[in-house]
PDB file of N, CA and C in Angstrom:
ATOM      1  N   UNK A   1      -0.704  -3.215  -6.851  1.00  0.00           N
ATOM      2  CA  UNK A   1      -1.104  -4.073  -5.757  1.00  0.00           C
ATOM      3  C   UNK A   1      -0.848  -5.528  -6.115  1.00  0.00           C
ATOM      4  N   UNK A   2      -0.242  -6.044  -5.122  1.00  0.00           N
ATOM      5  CA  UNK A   2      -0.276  -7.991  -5.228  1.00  0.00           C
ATOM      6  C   UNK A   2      -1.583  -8.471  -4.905  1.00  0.00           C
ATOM      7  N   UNK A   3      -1.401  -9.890  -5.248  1.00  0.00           N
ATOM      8  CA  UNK A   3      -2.784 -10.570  -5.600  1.00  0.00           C
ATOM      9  C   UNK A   3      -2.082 -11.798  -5.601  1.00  0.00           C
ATOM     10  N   UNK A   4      -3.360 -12.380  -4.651  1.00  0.00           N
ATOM     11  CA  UNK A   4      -2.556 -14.044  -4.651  1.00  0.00           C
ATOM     12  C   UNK A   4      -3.895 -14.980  -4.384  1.00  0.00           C
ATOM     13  N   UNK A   5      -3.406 -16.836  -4.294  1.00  0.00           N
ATOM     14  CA  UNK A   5      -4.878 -17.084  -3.960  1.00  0.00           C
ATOM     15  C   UNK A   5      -4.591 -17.834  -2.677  1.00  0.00           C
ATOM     16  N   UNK A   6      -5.786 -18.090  -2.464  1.00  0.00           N
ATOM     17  CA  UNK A   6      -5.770 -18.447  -0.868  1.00  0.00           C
ATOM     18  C   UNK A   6      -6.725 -19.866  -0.905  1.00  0.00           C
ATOM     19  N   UNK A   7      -6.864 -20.879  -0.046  1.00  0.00           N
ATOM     20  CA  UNK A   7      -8.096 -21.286   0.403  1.00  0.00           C
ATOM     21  C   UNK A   7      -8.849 -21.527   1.202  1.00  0.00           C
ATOM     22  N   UNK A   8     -10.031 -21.472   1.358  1.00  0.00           N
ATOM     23  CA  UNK A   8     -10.913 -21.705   2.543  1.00  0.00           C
ATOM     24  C   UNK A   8     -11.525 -23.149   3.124  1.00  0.00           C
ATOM     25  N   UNK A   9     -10.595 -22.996   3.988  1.00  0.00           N
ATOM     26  CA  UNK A   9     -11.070 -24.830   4.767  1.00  0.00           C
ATOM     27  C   UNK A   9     -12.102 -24.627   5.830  1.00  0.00           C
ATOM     28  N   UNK A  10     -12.160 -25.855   6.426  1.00  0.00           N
ATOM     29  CA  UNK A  10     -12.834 -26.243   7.543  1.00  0.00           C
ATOM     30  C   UNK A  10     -14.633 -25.576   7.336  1.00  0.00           C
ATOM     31  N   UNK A  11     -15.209 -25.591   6.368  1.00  0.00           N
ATOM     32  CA  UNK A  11     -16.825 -25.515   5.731  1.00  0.00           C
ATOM     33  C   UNK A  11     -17.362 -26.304   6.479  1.00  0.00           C
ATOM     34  N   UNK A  12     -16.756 -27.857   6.357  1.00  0.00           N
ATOM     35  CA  UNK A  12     -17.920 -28.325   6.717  1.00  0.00           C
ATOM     36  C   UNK A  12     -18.467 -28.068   8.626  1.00  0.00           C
ATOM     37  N   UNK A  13     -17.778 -27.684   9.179  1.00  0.00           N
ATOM     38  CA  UNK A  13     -17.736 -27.044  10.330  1.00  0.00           C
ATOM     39  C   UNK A  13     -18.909 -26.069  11.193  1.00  0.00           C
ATOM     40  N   UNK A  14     -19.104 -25.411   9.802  1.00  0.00           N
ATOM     41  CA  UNK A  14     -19.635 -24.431   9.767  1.00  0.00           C
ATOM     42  C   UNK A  14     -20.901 -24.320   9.387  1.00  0.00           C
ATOM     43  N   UNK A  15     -21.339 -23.811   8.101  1.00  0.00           N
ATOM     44  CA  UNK A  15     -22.299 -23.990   6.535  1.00  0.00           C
ATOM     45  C   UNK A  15     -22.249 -24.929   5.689  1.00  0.00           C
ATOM     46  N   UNK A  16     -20.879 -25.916   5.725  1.00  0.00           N
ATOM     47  CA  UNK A  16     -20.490 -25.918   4.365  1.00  0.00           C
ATOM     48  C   UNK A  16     -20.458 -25.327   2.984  1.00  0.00           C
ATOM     49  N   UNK A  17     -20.185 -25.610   2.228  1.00  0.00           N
ATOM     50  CA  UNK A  17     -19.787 -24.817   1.006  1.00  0.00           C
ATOM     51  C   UNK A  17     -20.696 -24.705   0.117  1.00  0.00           C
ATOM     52  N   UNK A  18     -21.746 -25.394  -0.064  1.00  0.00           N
ATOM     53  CA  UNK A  18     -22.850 -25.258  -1.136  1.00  0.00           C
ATOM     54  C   UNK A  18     -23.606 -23.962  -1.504  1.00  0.00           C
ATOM     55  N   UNK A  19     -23.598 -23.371  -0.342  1.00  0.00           N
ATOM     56  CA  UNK A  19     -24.278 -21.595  -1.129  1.00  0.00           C
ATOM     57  C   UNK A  19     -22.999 -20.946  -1.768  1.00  0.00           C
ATOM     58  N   UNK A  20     -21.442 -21.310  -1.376  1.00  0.00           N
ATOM     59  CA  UNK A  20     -20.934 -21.052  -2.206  1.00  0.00           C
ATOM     60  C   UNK A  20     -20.830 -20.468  -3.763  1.00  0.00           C
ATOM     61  N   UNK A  21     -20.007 -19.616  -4.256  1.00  0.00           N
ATOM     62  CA  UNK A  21     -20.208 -19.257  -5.923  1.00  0.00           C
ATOM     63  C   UNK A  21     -19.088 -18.452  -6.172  1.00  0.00           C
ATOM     64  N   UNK A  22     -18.694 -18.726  -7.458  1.00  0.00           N
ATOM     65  CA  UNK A  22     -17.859 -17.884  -7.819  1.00  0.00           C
ATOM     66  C   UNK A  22     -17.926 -16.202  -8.051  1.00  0.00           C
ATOM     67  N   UNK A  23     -17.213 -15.427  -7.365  1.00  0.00           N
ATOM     68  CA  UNK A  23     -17.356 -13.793  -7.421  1.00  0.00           C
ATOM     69  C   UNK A  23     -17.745 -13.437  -6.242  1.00  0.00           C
ATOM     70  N   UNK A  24     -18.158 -14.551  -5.002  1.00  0.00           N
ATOM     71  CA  UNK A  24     -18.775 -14.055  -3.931  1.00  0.00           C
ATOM     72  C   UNK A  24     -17.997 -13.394  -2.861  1.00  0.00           C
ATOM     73  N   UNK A  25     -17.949 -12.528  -2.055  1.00  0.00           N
ATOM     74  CA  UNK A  25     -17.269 -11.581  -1.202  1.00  0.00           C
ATOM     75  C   UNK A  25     -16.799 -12.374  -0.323  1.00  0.00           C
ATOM     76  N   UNK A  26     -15.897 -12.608   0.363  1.00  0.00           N
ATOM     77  CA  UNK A  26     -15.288 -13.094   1.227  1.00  0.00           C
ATOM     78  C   UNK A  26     -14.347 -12.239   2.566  1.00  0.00           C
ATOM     79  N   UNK A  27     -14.898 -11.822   3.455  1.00  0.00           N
ATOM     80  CA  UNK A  27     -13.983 -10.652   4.758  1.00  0.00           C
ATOM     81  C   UNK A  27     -13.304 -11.898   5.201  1.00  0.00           C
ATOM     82  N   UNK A  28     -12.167 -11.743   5.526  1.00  0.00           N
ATOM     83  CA  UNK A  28     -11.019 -12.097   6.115  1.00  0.00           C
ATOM     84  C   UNK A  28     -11.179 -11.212   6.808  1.00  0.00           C
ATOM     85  N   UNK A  29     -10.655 -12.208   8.630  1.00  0.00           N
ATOM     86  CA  UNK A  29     -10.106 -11.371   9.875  1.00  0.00           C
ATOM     87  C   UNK A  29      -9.123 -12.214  10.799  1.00  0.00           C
ATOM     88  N   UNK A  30      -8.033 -11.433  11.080  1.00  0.00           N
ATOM     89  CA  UNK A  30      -7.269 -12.015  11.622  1.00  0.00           C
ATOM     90  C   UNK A  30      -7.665 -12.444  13.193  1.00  0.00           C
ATOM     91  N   UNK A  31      -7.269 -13.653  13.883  1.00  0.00           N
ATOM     92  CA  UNK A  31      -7.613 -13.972  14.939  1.00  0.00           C
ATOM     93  C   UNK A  31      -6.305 -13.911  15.870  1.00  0.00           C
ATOM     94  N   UNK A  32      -5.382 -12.984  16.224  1.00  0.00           N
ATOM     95  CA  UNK A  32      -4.412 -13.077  16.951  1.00  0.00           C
ATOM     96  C   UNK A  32      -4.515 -13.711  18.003  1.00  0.00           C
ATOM     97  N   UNK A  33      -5.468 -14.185  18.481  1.00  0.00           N
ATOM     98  CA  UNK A  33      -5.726 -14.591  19.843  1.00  0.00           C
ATOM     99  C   UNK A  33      -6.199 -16.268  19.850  1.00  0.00           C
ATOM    100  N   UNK A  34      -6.222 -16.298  18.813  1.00  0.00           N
ATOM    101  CA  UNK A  34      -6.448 -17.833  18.494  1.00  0.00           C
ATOM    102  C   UNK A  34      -5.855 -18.719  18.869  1.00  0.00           C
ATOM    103  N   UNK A  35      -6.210 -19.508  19.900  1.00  0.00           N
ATOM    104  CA  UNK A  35      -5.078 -20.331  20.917  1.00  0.00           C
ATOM    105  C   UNK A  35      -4.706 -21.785  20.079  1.00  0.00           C
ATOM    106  N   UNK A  36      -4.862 -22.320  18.838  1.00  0.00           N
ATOM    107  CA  UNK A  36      -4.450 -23.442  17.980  1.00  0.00           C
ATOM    108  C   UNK A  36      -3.848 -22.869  17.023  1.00  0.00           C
ATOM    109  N   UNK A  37      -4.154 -21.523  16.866  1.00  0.00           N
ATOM    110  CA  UNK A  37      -3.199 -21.360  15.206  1.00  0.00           C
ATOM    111  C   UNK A  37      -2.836 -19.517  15.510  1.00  0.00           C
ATOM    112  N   UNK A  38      -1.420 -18.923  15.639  1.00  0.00           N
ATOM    113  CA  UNK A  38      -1.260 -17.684  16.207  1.00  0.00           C
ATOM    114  C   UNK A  38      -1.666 -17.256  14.447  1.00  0.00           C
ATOM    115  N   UNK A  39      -1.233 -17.485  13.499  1.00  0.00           N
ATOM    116  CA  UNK A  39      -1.428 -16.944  12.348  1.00  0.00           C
ATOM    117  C   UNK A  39      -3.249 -17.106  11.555  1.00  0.00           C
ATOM    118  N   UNK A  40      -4.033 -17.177  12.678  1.00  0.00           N
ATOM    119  CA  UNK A  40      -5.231 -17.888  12.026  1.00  0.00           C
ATOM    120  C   UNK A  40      -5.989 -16.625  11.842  1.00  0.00           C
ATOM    121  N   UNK A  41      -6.873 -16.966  10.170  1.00  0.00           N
ATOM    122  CA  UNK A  41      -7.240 -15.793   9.404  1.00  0.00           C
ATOM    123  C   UNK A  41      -8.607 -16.119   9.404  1.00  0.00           C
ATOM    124  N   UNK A  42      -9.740 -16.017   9.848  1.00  0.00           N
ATOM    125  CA  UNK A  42     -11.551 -16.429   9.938  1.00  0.00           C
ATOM    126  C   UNK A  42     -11.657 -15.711   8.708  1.00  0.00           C
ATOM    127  N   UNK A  43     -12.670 -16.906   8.016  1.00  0.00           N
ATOM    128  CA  UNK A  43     -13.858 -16.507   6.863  1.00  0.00           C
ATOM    129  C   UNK A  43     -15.062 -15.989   7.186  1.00  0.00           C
ATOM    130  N   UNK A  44     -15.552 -15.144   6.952  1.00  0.00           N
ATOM    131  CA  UNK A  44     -16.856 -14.643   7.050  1.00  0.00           C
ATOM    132  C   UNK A  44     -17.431 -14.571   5.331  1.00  0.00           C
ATOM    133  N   UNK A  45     -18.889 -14.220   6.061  1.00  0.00           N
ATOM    134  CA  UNK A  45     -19.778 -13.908   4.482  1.00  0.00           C
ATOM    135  C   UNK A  45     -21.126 -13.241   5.253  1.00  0.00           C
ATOM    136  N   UNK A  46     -21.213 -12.155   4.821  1.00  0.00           N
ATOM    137  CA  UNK A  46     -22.115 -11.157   5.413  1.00  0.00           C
ATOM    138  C   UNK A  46     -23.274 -11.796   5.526  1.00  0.00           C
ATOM    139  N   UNK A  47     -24.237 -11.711   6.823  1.00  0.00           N
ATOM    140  CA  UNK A  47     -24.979 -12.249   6.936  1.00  0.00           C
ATOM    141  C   UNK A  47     -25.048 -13.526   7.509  1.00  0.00           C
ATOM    142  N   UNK A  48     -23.970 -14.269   7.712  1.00  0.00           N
ATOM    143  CA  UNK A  48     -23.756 -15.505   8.212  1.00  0.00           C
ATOM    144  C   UNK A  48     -22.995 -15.421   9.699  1.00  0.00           C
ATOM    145  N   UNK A  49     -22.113 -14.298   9.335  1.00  0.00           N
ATOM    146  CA  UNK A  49     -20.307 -14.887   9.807  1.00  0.00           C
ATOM    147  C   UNK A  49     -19.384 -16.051   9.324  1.00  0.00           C
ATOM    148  N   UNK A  50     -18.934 -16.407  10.324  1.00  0.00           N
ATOM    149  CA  UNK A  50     -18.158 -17.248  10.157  1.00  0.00           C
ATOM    150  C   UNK A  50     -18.531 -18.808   9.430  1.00  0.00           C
ATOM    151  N   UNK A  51     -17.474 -18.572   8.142  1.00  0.00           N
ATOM    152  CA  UNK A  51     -17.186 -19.826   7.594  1.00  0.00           C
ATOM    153  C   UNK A  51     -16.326 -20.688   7.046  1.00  0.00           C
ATOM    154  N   UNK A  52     -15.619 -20.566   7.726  1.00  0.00           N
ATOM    155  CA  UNK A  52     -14.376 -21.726   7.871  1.00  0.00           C
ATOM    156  C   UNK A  52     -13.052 -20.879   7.997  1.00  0.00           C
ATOM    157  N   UNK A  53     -11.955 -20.766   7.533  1.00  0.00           N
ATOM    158  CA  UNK A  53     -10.474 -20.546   7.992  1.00  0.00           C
ATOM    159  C   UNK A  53      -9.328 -20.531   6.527  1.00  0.00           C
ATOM    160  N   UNK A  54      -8.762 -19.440   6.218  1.00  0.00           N
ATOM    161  CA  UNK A  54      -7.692 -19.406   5.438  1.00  0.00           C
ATOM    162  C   UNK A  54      -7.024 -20.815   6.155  1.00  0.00           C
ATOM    163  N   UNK A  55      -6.584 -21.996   5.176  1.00  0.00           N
ATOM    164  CA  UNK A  55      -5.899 -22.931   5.130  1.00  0.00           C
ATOM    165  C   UNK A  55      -4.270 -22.653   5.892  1.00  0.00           C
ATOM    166  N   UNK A  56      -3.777 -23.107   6.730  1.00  0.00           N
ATOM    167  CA  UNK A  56      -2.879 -22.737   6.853  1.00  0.00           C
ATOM    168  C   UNK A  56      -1.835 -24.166   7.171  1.00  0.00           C
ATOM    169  N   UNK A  57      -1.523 -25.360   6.685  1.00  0.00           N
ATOM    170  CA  UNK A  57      -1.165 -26.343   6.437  1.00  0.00           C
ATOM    171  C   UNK A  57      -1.278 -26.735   4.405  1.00  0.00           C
ATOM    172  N   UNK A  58       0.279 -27.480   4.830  1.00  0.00           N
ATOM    173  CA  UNK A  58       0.440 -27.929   3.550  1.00  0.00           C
ATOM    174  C   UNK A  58      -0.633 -29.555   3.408  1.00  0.00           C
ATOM    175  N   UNK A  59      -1.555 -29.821   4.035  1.00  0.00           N
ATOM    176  CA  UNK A  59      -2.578 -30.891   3.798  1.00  0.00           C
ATOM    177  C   UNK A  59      -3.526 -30.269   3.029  1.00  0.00           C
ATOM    178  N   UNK A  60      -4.002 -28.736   3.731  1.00  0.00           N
ATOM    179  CA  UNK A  60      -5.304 -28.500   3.507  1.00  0.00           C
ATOM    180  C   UNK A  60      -4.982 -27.137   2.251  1.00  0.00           C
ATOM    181  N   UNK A  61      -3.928 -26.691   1.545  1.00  0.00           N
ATOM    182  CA  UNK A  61      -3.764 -25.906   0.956  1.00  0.00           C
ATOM    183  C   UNK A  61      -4.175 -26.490  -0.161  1.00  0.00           C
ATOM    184  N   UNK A  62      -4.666 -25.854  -1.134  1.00  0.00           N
ATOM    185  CA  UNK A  62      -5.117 -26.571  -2.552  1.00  0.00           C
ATOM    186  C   UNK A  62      -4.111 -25.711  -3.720  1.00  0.00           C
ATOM    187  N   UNK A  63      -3.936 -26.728  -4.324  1.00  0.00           N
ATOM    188  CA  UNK A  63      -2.815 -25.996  -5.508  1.00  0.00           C
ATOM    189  C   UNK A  63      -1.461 -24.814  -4.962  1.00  0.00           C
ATOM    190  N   UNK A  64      -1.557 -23.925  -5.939  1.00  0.00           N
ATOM    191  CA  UNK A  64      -0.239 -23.187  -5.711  1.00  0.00           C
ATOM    192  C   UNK A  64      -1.308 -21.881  -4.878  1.00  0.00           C
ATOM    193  N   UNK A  65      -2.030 -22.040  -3.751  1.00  0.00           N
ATOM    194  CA  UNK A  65      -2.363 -21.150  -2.777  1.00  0.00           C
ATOM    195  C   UNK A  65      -1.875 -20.752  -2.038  1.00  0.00           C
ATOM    196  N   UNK A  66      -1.301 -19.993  -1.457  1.00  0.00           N
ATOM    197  CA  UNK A  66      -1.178 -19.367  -0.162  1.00  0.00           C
ATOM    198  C   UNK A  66      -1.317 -19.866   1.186  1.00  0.00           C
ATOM    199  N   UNK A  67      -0.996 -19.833   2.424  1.00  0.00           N
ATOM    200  CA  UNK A  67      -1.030 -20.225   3.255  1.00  0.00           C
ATOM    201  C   UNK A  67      -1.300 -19.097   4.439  1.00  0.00           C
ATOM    202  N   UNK A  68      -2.105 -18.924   5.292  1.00  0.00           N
ATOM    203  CA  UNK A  68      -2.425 -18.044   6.072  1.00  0.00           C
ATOM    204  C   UNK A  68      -1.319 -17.439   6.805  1.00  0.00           C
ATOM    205  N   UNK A  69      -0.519 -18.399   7.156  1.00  0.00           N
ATOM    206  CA  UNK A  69       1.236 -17.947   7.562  1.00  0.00           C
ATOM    207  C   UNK A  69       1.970 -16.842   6.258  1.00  0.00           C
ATOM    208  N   UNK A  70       1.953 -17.555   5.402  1.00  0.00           N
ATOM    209  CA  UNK A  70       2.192 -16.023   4.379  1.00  0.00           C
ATOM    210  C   UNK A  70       1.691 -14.996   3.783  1.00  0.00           C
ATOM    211  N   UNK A  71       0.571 -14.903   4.161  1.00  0.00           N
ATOM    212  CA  UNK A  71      -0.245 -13.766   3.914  1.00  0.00           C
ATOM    213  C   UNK A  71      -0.535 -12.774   4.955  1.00  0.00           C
ATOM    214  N   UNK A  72      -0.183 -13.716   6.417  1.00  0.00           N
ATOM    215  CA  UNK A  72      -0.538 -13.159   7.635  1.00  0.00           C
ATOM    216  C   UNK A  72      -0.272 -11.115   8.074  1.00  0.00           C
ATOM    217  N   UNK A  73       0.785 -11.508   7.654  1.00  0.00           N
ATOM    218  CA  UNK A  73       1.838  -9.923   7.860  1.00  0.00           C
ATOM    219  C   UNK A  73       1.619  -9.078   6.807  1.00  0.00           C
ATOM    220  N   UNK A  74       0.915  -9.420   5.480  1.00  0.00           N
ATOM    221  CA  UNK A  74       0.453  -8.630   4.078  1.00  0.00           C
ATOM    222  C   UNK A  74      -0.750  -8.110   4.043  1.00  0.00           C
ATOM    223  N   UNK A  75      -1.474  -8.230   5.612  1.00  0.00           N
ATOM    224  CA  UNK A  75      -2.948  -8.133   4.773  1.00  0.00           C
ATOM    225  C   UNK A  75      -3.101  -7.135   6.700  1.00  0.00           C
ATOM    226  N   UNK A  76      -3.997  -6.195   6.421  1.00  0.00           N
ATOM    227  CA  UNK A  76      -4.192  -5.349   7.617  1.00  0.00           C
ATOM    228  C   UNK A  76      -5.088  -6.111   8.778  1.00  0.00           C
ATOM    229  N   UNK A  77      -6.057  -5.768   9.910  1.00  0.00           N
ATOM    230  CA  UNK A  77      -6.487  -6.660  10.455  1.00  0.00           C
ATOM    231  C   UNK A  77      -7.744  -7.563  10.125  1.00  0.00           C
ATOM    232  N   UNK A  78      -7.918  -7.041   8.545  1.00  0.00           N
ATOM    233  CA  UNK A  78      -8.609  -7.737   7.655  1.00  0.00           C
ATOM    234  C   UNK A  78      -8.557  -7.226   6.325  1.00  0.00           C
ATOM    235  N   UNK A  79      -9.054  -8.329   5.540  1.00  0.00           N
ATOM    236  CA  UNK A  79      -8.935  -7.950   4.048  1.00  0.00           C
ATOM    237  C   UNK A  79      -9.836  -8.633   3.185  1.00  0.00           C
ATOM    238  N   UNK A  80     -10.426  -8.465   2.115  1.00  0.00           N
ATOM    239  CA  UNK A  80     -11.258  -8.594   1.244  1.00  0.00           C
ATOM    240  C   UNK A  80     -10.520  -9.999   0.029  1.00  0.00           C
ATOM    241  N   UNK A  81     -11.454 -10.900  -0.138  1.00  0.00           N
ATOM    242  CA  UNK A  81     -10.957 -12.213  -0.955  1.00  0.00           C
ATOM    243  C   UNK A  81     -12.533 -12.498  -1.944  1.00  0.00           C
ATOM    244  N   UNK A  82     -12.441 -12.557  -3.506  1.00  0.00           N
ATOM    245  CA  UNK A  82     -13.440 -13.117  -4.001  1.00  0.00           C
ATOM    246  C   UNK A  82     -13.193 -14.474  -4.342  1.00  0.00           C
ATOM    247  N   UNK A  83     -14.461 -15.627  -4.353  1.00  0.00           N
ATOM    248  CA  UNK A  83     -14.398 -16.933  -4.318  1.00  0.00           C
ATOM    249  C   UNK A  83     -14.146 -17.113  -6.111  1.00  0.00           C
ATOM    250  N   UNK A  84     -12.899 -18.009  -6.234  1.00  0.00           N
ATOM    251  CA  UNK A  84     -12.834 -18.192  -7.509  1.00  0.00           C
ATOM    252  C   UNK A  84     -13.145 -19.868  -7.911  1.00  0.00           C
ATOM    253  N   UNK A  85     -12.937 -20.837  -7.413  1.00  0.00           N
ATOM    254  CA  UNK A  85     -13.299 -22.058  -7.570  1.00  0.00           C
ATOM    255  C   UNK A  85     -13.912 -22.527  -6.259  1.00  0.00           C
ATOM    256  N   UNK A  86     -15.459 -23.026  -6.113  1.00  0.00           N
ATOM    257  CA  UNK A  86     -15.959 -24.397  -5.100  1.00  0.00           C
ATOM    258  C   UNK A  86     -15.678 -25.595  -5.025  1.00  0.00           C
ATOM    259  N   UNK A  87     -14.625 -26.092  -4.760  1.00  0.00           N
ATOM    260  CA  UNK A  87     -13.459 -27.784  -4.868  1.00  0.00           C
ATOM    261  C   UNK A  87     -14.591 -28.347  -3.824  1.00  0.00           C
ATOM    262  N   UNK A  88     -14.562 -29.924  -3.642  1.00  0.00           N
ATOM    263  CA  UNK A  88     -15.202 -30.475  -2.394  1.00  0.00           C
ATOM    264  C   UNK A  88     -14.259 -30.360  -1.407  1.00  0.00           C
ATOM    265  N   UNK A  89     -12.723 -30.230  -1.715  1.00  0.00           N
ATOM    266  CA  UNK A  89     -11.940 -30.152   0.135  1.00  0.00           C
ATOM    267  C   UNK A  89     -11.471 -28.901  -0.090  1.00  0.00           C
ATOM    268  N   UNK A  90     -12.149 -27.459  -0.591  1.00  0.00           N
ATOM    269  CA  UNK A  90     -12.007 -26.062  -0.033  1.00  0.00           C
ATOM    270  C   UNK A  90     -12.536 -25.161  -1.333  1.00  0.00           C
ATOM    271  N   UNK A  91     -12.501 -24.069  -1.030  1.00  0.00           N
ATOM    272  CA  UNK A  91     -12.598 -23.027  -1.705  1.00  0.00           C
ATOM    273  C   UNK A  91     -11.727 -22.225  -2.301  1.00  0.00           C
ATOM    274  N   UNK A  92     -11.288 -22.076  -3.343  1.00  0.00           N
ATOM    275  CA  UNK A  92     -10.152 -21.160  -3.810  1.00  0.00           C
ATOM    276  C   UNK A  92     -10.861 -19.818  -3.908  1.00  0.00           C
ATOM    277  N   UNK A  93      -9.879 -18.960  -3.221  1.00  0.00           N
ATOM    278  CA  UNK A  93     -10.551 -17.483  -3.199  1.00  0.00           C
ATOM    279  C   UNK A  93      -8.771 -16.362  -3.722  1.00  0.00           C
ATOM    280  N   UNK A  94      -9.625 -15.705  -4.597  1.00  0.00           N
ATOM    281  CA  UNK A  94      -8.429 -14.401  -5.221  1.00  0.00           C
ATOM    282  C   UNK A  94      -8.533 -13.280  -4.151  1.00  0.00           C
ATOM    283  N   UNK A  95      -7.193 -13.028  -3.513  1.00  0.00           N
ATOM    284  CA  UNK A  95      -6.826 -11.881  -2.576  1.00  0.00           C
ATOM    285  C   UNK A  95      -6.410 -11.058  -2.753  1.00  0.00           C
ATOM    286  N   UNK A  96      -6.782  -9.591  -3.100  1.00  0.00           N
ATOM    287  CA  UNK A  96      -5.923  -8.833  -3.729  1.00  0.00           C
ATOM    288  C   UNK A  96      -5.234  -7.780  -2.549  1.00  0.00           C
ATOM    289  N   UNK A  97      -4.329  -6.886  -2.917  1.00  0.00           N
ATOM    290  CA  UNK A  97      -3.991  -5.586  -2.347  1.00  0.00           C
ATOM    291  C   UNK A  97      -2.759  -5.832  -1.217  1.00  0.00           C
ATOM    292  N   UNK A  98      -2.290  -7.423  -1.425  1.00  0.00           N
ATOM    293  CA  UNK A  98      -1.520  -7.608  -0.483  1.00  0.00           C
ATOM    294  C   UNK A  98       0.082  -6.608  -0.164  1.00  0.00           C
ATOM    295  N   UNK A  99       0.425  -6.366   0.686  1.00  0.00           N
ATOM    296  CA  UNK A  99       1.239  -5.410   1.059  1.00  0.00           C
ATOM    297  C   UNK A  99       2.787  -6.455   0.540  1.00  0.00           C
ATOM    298  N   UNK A 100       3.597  -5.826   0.089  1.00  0.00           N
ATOM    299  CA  UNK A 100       4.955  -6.247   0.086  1.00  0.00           C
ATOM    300  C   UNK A 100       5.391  -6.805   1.576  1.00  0.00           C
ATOM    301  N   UNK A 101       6.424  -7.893   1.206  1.00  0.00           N
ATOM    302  CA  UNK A 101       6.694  -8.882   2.306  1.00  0.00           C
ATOM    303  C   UNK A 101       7.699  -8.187   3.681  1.00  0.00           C
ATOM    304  N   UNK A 102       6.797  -7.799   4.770  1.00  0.00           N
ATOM    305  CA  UNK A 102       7.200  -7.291   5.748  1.00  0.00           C
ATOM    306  C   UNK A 102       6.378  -5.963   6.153  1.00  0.00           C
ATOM    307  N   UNK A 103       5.602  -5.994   5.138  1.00  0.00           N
ATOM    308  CA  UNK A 103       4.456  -4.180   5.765  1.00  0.00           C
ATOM    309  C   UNK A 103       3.738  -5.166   5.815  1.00  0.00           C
ATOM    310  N   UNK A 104       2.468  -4.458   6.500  1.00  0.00           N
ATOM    311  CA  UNK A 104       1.259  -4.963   6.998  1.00  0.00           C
ATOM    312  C   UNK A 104      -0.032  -4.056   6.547  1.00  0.00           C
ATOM    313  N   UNK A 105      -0.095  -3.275   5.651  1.00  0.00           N
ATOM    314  CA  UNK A 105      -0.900  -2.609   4.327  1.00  0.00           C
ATOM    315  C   UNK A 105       0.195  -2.197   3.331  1.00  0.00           C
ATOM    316  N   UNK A 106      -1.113  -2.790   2.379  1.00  0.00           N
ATOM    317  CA  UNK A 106      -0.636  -2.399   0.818  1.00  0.00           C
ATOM    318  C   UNK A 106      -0.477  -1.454   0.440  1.00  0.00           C
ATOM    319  N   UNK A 107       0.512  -1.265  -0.484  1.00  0.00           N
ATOM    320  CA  UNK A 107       0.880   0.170  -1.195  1.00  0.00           C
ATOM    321  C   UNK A 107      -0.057   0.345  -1.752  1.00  0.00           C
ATOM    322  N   UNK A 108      -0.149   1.859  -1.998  1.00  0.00           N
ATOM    323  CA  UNK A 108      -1.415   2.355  -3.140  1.00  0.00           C
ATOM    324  C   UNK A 108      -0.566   2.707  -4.709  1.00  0.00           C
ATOM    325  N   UNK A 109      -1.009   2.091  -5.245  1.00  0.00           N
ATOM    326  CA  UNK A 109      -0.447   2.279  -7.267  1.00  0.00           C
ATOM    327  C   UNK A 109      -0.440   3.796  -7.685  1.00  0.00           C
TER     328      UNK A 109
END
């Protein structure tokens, strides 16, 4: 399985980031219907919902992350991300199980 990282913007929106932590569960869901961004991926955290948005601009991407546009087509109509760094302008989160470029689920090993 691939594994990549991602980050989570737009917190302060939401919760912001302070209950944040490293190892914490993160559901990804795709929003096809999302009338500002067709590739837009919602953060959730059980118990809350929604908190903030896979980054999908080279402003709001942090380091060598991912972009919701390239992960979009790798990941089914949701997928599982743990939080690996709390930054003040996002969250770096590890994505695993991503599907090779052009399926839309991951192979099984």
């Amino acid at each position: 399985m691939k594994s990549a990282y991602i980050t989570i913007t737009g917190l302060k929106h939401y919760y912001g980031g302070g209950f944040l932590e490293p190892n914490m569960t993160i559901l990804l869901v795709k929003e096809p219907d999302n009338a500002i961004d067709r590739e837009a991926i919602r953060a959730e955290v059980r118990g809350l919902g929604k908190i903030g948005y896979v980054a999908n601009s080279p402003y709001t991407v942090l380091g060598e992350s991912c972009s919701a546009g390239r992960i979009y087509d790798r990941i089914g109509e949701t997928a599982v991300a743990k939080v690996k760094y709390v930054l003040p302008r996002g969250v770096v989160c590890r994505i695993k199980g991503l599907a090779p470029i052009g399926k839309a689920e991951p192979e099984e090993e």
